[in-house]
Protein backbone atom coordinates (compact mmCIF):
# COMPACT_ATOMS: atom_id res chain seq x y z
CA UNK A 1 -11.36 -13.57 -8.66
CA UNK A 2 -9.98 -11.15 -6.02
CA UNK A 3 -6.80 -9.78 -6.89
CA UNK A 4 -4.37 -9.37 -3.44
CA UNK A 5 -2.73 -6.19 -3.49
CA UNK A 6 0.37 -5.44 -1.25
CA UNK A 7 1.62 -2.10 -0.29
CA UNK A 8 4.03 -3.31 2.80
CA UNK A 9 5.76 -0.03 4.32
CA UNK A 10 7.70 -1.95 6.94
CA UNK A 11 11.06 -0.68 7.07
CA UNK A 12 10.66 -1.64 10.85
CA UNK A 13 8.90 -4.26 10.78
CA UNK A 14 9.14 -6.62 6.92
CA UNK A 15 11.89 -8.99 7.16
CA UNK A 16 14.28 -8.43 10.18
CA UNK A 17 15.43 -5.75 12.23
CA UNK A 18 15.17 -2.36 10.66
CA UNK A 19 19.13 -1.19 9.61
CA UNK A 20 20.19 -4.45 8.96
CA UNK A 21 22.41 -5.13 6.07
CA UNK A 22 20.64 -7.71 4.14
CA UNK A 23 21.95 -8.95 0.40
CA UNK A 24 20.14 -9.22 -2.36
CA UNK A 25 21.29 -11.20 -5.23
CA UNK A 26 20.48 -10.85 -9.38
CA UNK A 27 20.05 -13.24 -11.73
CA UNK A 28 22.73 -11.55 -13.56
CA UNK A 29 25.22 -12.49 -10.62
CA UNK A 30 25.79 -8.99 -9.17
CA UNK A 31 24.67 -7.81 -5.72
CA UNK A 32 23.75 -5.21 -3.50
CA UNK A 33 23.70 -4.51 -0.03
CA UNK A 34 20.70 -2.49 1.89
CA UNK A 35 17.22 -3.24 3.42
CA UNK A 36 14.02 -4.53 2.37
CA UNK A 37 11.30 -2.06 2.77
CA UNK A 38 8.38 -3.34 0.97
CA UNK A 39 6.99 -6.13 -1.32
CA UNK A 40 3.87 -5.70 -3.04
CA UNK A 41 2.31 -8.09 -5.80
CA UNK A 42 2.25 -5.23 -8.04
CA UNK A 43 5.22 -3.41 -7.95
CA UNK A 44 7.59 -6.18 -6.65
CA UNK A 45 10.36 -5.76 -4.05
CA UNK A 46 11.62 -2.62 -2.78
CA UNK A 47 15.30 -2.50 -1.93
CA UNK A 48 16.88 0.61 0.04
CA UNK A 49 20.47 1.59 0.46
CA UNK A 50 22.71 4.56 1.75
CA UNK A 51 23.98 4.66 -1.71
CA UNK A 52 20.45 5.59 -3.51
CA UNK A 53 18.79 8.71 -3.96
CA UNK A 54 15.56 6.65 -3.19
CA UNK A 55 14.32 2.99 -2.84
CA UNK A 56 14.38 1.03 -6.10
CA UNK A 57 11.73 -1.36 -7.17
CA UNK A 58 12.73 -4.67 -8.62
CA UNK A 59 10.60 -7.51 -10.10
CA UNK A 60 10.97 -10.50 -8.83
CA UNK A 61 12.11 -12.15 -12.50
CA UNK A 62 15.49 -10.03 -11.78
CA UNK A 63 16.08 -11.76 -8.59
CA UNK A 64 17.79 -14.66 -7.70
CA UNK A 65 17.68 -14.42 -3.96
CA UNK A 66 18.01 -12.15 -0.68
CA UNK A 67 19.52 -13.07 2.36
CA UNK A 68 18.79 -11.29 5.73
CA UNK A 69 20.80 -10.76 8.29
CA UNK A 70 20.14 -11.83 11.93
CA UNK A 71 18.32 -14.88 11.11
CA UNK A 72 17.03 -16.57 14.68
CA UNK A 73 17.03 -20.31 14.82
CA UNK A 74 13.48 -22.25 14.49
CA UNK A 75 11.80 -23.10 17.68
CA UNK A 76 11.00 -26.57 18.14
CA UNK A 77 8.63 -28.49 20.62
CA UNK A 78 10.06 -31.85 19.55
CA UNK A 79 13.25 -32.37 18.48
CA UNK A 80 13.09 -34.33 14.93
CA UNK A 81 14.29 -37.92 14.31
CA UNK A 82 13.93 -37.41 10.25
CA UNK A 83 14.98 -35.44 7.07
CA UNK A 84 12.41 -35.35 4.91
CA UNK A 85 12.92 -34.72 1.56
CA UNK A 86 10.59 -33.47 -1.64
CA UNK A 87 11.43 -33.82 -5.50
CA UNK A 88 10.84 -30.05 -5.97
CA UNK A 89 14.36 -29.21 -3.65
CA UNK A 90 12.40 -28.39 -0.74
CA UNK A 91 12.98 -30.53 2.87
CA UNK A 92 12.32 -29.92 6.20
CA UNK A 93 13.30 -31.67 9.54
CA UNK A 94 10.70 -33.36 11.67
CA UNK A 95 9.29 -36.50 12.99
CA UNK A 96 7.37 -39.63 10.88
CA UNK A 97 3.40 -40.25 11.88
CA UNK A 98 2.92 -42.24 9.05
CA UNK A 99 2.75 -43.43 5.14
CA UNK A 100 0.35 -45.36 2.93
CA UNK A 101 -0.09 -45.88 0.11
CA UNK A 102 -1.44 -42.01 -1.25
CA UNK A 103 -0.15 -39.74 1.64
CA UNK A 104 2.83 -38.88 4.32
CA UNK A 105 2.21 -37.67 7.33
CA UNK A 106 4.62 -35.82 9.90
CA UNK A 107 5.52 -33.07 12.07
CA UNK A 108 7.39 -29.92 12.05
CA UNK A 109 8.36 -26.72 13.85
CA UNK A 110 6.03 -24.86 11.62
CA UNK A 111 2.84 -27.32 12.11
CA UNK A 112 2.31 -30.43 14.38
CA UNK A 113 0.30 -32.45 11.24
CA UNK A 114 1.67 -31.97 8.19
CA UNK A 115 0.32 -34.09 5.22
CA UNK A 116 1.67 -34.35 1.52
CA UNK A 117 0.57 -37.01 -1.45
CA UNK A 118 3.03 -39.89 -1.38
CA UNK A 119 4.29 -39.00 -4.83
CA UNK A 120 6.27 -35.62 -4.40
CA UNK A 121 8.07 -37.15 -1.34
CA UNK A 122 11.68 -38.54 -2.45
CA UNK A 123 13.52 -39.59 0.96
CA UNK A 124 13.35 -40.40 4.06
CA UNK A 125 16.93 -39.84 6.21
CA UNK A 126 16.56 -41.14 9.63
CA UNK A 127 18.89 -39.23 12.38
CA UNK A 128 20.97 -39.99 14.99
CA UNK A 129 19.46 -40.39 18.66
CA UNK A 130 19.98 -37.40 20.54
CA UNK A 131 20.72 -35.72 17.40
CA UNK A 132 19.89 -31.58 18.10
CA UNK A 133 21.86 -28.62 15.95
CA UNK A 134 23.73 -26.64 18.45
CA UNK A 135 24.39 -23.77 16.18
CA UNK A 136 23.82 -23.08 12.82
CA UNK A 137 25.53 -19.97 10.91
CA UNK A 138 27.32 -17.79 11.40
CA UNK A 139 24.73 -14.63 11.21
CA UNK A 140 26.52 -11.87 13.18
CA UNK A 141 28.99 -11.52 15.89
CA UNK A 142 26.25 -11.55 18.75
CA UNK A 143 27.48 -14.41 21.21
CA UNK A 144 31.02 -14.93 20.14
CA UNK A 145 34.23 -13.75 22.18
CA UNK A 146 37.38 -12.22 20.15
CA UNK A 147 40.54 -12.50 21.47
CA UNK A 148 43.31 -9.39 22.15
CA UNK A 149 43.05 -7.65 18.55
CA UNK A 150 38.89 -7.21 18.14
CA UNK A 151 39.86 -6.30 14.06
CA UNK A 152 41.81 -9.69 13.67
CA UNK A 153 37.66 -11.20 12.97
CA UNK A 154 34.99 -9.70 11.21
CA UNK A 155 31.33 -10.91 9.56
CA UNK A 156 30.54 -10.10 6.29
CA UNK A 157 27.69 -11.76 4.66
CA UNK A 158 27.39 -15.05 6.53
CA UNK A 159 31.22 -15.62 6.82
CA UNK A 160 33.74 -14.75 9.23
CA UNK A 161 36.91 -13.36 7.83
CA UNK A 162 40.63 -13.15 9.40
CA UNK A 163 43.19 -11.06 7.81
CA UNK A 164 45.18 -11.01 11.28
CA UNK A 165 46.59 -13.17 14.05
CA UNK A 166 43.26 -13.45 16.17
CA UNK A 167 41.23 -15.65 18.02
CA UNK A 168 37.04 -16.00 17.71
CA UNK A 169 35.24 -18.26 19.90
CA UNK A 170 32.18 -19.20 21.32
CA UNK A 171 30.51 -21.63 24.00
CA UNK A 172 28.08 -24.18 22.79
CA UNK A 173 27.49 -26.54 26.00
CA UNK A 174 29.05 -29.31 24.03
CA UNK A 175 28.75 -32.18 26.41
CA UNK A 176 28.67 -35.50 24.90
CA UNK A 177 29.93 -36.42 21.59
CA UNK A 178 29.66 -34.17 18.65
CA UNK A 179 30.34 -33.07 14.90
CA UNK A 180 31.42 -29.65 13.72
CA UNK A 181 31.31 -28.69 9.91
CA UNK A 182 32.05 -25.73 8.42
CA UNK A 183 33.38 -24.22 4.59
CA UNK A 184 37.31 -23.48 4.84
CA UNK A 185 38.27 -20.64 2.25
CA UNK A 186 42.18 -18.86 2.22
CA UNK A 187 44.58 -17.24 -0.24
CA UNK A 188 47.89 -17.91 0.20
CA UNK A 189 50.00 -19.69 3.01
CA UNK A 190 48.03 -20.05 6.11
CA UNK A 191 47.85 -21.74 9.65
CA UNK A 192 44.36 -22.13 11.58
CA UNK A 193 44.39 -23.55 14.78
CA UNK A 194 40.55 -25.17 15.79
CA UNK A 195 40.69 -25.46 19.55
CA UNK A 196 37.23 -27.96 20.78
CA UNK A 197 35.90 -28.85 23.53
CA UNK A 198 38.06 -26.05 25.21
CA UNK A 199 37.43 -23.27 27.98
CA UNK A 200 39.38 -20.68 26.40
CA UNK A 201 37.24 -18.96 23.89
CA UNK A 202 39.05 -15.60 23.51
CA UNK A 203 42.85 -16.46 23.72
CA UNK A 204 44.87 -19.41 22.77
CA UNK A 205 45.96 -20.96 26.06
CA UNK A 206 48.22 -24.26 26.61
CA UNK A 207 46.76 -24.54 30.21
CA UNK A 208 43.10 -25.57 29.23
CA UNK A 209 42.25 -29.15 28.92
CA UNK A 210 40.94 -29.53 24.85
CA UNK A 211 42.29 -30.64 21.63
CA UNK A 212 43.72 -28.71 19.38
CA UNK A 213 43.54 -29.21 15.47
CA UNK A 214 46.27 -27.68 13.21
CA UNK A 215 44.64 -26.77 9.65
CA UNK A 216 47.12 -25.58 7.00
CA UNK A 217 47.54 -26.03 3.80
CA UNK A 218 47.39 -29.77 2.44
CA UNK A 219 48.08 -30.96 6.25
CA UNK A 220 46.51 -31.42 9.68
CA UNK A 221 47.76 -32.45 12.44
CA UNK A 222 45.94 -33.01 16.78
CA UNK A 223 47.56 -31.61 19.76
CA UNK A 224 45.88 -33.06 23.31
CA UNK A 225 46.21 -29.56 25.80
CA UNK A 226 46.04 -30.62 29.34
CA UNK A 227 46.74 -28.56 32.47
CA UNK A 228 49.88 -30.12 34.15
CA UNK A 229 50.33 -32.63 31.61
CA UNK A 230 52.03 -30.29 28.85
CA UNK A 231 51.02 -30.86 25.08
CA UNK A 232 51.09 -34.39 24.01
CA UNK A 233 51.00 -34.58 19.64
CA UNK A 234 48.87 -37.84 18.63
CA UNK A 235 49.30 -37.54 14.90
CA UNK A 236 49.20 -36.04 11.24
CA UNK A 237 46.86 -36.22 8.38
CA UNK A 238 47.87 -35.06 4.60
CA UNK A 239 45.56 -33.34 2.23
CA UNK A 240 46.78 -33.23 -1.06
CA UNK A 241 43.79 -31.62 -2.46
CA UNK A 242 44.05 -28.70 -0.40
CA UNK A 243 47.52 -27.77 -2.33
CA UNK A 244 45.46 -27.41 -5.60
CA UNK A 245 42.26 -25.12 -4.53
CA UNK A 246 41.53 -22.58 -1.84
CA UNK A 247 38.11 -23.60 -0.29
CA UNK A 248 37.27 -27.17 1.22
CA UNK A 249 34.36 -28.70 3.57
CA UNK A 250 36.12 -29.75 6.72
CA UNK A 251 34.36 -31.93 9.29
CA UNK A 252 35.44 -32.68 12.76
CA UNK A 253 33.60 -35.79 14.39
CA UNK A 254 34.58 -36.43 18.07
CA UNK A 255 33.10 -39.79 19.58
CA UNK A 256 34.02 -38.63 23.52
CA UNK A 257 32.87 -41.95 25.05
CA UNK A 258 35.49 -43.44 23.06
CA UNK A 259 38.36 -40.77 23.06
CA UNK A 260 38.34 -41.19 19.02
CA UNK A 261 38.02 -37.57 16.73
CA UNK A 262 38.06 -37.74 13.18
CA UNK A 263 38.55 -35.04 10.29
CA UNK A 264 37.08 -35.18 7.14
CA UNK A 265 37.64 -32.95 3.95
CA UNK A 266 35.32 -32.72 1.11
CA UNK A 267 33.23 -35.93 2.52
CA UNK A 268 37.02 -38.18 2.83
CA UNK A 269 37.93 -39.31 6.31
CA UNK A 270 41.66 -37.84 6.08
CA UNK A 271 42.90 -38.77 9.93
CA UNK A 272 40.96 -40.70 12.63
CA UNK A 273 42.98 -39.97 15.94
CA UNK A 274 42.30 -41.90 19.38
CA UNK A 275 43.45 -40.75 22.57
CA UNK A 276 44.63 -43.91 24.67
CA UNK A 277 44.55 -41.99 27.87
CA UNK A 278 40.45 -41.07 27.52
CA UNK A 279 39.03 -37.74 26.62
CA UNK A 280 40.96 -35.06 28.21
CA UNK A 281 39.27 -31.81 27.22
CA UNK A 282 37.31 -30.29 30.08
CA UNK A 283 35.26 -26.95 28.21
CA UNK A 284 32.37 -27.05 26.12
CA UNK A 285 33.46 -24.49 23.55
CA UNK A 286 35.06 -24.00 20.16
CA UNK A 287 37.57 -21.46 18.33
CA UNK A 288 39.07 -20.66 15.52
CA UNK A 289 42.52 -18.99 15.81
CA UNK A 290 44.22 -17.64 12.80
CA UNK A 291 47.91 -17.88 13.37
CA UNK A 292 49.47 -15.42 10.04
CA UNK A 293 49.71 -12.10 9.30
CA UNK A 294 48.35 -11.29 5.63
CA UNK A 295 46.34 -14.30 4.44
CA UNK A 296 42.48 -14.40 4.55
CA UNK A 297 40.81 -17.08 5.97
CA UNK A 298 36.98 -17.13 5.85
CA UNK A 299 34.87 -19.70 7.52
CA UNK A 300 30.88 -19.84 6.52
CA UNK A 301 28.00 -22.86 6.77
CA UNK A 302 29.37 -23.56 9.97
CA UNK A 303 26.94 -26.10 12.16
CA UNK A 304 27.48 -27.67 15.51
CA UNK A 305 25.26 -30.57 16.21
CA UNK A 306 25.38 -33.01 19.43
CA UNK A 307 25.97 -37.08 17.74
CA UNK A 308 25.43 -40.36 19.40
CA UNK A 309 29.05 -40.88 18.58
CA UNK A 310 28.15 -44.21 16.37
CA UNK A 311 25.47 -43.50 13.14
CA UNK A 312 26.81 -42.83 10.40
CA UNK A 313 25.84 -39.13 8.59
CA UNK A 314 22.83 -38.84 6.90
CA UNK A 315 22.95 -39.46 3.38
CA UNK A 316 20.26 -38.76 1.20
CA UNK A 317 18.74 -42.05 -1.26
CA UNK A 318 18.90 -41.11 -4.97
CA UNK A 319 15.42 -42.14 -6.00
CA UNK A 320 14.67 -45.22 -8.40
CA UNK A 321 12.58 -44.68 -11.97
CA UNK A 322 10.36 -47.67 -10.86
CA UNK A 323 10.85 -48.95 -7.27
CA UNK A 324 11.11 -47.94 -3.65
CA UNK A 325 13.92 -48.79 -1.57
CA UNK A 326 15.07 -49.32 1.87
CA UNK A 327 18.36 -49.49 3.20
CA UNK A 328 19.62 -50.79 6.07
CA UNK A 329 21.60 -49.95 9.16
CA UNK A 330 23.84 -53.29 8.19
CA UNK A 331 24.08 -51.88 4.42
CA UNK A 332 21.58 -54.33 3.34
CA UNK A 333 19.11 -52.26 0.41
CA UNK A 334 15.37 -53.75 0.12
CA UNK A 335 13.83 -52.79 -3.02
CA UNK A 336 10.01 -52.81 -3.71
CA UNK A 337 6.73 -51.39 -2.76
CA UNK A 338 6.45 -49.81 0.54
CA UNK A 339 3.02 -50.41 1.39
CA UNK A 340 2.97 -47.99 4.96
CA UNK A 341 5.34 -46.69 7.42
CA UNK A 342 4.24 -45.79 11.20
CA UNK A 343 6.72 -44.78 14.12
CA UNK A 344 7.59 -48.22 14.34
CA UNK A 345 8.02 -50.25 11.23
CA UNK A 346 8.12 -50.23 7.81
CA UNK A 347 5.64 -52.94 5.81
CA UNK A 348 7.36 -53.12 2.17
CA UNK A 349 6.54 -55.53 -0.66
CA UNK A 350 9.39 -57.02 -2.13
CA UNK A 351 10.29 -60.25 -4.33
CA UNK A 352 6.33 -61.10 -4.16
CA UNK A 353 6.24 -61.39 -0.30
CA UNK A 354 5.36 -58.81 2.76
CA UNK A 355 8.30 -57.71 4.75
CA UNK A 356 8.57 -55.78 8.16
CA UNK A 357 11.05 -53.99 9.13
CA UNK A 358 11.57 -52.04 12.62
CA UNK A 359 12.83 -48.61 12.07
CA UNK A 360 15.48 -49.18 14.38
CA UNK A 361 17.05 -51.05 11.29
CA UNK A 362 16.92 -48.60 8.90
CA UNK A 363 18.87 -45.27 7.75
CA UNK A 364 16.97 -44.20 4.96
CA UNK A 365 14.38 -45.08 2.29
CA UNK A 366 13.75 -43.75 -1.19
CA UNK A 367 10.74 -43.35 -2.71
CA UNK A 368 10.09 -44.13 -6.74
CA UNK A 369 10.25 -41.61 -9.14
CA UNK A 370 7.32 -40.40 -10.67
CA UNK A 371 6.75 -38.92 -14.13
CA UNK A 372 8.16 -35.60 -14.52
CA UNK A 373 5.22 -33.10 -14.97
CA UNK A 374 5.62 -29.62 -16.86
CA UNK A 375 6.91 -26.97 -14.37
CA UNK A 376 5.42 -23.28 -15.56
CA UNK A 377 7.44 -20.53 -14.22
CA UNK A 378 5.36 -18.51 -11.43
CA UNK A 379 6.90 -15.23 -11.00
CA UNK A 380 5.88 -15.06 -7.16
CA UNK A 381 6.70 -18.41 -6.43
CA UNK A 382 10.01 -18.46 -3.72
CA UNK A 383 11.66 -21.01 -1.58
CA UNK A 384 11.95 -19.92 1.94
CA UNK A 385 15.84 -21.44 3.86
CA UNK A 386 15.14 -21.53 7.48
CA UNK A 387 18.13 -20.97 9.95
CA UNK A 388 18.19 -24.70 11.58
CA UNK A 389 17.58 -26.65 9.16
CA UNK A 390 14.21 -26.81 6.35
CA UNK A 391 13.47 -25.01 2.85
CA UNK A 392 9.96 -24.75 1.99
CA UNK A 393 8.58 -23.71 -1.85
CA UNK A 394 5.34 -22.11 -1.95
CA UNK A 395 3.44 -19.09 -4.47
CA UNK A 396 3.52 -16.14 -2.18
CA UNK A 397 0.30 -14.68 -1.52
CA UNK A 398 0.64 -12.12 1.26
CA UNK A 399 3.14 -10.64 3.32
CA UNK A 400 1.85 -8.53 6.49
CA UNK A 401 4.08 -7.83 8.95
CA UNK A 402 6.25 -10.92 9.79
CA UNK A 403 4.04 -12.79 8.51
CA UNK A 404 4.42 -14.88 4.72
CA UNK A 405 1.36 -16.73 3.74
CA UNK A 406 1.60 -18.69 0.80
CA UNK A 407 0.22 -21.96 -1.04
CA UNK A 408 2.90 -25.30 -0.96
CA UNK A 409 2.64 -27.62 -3.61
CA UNK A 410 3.62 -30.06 -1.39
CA UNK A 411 1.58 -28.83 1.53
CA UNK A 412 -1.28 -26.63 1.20
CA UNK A 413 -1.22 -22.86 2.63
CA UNK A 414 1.34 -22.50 4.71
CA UNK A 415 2.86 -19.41 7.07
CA UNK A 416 5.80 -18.43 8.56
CA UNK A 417 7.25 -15.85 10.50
CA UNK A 418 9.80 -13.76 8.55
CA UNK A 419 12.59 -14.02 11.68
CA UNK A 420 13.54 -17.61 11.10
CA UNK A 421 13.98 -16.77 7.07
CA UNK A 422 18.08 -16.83 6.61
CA UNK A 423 17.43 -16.54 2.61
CA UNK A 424 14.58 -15.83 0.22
CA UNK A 425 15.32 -17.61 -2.95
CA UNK A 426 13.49 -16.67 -6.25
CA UNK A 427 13.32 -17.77 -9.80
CA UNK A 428 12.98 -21.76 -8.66
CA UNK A 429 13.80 -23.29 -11.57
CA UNK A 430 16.72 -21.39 -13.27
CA UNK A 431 18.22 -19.38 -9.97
CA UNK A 432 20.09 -22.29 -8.95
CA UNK A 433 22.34 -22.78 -12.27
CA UNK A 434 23.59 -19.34 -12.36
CA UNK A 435 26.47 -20.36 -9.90
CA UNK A 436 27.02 -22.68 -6.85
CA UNK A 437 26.50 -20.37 -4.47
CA UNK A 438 23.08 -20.08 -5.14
CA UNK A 439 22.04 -23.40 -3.70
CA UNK A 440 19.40 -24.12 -4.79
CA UNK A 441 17.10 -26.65 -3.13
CA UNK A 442 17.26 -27.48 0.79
CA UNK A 443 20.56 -27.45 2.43
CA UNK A 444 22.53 -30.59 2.95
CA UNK A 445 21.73 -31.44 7.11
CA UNK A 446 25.76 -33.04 6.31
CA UNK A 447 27.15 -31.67 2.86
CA UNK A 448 28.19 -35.42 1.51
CA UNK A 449 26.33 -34.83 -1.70
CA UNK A 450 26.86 -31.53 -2.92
């Protein structure tokens, strides 16, 4: 047997850009900033910062994960239609080719034919039509406008922080209807004003046509903006919760054929607003403008995706001990045997009899759970998150360049190019209890379950 052996010296070229401030994580809990400079087999991962006389090695049983800065989004030739998810934690986005009876097949951004034995696969989440993410971060400043005070907004580690009056904003060609989610954080009293669907990206401006949502502490309220019209105030929402913590998940749904916007906290429709007079808001962009002196607001996991205005989010099927299960676009569930699945239909067995169903009918399916197997600990075994939406398990083998190679238990060897990684995860089967920050399996595409 041929033992690999990797001496990586690739300060410039292992990971991401060469100086950036990556974060590496410990089982332990603590962290440290600096650069990843090698990984070899051997002598494990070799971390660099200002701060050290030299680079240190760790091994990877120290290490709960690393997170790189700069992350680019996958490139896709398709966009996908389904979230397809594994019992191990991992999931990716793609498209369905088909299901019998011992295999799945489908397609990703990382390979057009992927195939996987029927029995690690868990879900099925079908998405929206015309469903594409937008944006998906934040990862750095690059592409976003600040407003009069440039120190009012900073990035630290995947978040954007205000400790000032300031505006941040950024263009993402929203057209049609949309959904905007991101983690809400603060100390203290504070005010945050999200303008959407707006034109004024680096100043807050009562002469753009948009809408304006007021965000402060256990209440929100909508503003329509439009040019000539003045400010027009269709409502208020109260959030109780938010007088008893500091950080919520806030999502803003706007259905602009109808005129109707929505806000959500923590997965709870607080306020659904409609605007009798049509959508007014002109601009395709989105800020965030911190209205207080003193209090810190950070904003992280924020994602921008284009809706169809109408489905429902996807939620993700908890899977039965002895039966599969499909559920329906009318709420209907179908429990049984799925026999195959194509592009098309689903054929399941249920009550005794054959039953097909047109995927057009159906949000999700679950598949049964099998019989848990012993898990052994491999100490180069890592779970790759990929900026836009998969996470991917596999027993590292190589890393050369940009390049990962590895061996899936769900799907073979696989490789990937290191400039999509967002976050290396190690340690698979304890690394997600030390804290819930971690996360631990494959991002929520809509944070409902978490």
């Amino acid at each position: 047997m041929v033992l690999i052996s990797l001496f990586l010296y690739l300060s410039q070229t292992l990971g991401h850009s060469a100086g950036g401030d990556s974060l590496i994580r410990f089982m332990d809990g603590s962290m440290l900033h600096g650069e990843l400079q090698q990984v070899s087999l051997q002598q494990g991962v070799r971390w660099a910062h200002t701060d050290l006389n030299k680079p240190v090695d760790f091994r990877p049983d120290n290490l709960a994960w690393i997170r790189f800065e700069g992350a680019r989004p996958v490139q896709r030739n398709n966009e996908p239609s389904v979230d397809i998810r594994f019992h191990n934690g991992d999931g990716v986005l793609g498209n369905l080719i088909g299901l019998d009876e011992e295999r799945v097949q489908f397609s990703t951004w990382f390979n057009e034919e992927m195939s996987a034995p029927r029995e690690v696969l868990q879900s099925l989440a079908f998405l929206s039509p015309g469903f594409r993410i937008l944006y998906e971060g934040p990862t750095s400043m690059n592409g976003w406008k600040l407003g009069r005070d440039p120190k009012a907004w900073k990035y630290r580690d995947g978040v954007f922080i205000s400790e000032g009056v300031g505006v941040l904003g950024r263009n993402f060609d929203l057209r049609g209807s949309s959904r905007i989610e991101f983690d809400l954080q603060w100390n203290g009293t504070f005010s945050l004003i999200v303008p959407v669907y707006t034109t004024a990206l680096d100043r807050f401006d009562y002469r753009s046509n948009s809408y304006m949502f007021y965000i402060s502490r256990g209440y929100v309220s909508l503003q329509r903006v439009q040019s000539g019209a003045g400010v027009r105030n269709l409502g208020q929402g109260i959030i109780p919760k938010m007088q008893t913590k500091n950080r919520v998940k806030v999502e803003i749904r706007i259905n602009k054929e109808k005129a109707e916007m929505e806000m959500h906290i923590d997965s709870k429709l607080v306020r659904k607003w409609r605007d009798a007079n049509g959508f007014a808001a002109t601009g395709s962009g989105m800020s965030f403008f911190s209205q207080l002196n003193g209090p810190i607001v950070r904003i992280s996991n924020l994602r921008v995706s284009a809706w169809d205005g109408h489905s429902d989010p996807v939620k993700f099927a908890e899977a039965s001990n002895d039966e599969d299960t499909v559920f329906l676009k009318n709420r209907d569930e179908v429990p049984g045997m799925i026999k195959s699945m194509d592009e098309q239909t689903v054929v399941i067995n249920s009550l005794g009899a054959d039953l097909t169903i047109p995927l057009d009918r159906i949000t999700r399916v679950s598949l049964a759970q099998p019989k848990a197997k012993a898990q052994t600990k491999q100490p180069w075994e890592v779970r790759a998150h990929f900026a836009g939406g998969a996470a991917v398990s596999f027993d590292l083998k190589q890393w050369e360049g940009t390049q990962l190679t590895g061996n899936s238990k769900n799907f073979g060897a696989v490789k990937f190019d290191s400039k999509f990684i967002r976050r290396l995860q190690f340690n698979l089967l304890t690394s997600q209890k030390t804290n819930d920050t971690n996360g631990g399996g494959a991002d929520q595409l809509w944070p409902w379950d978490d």
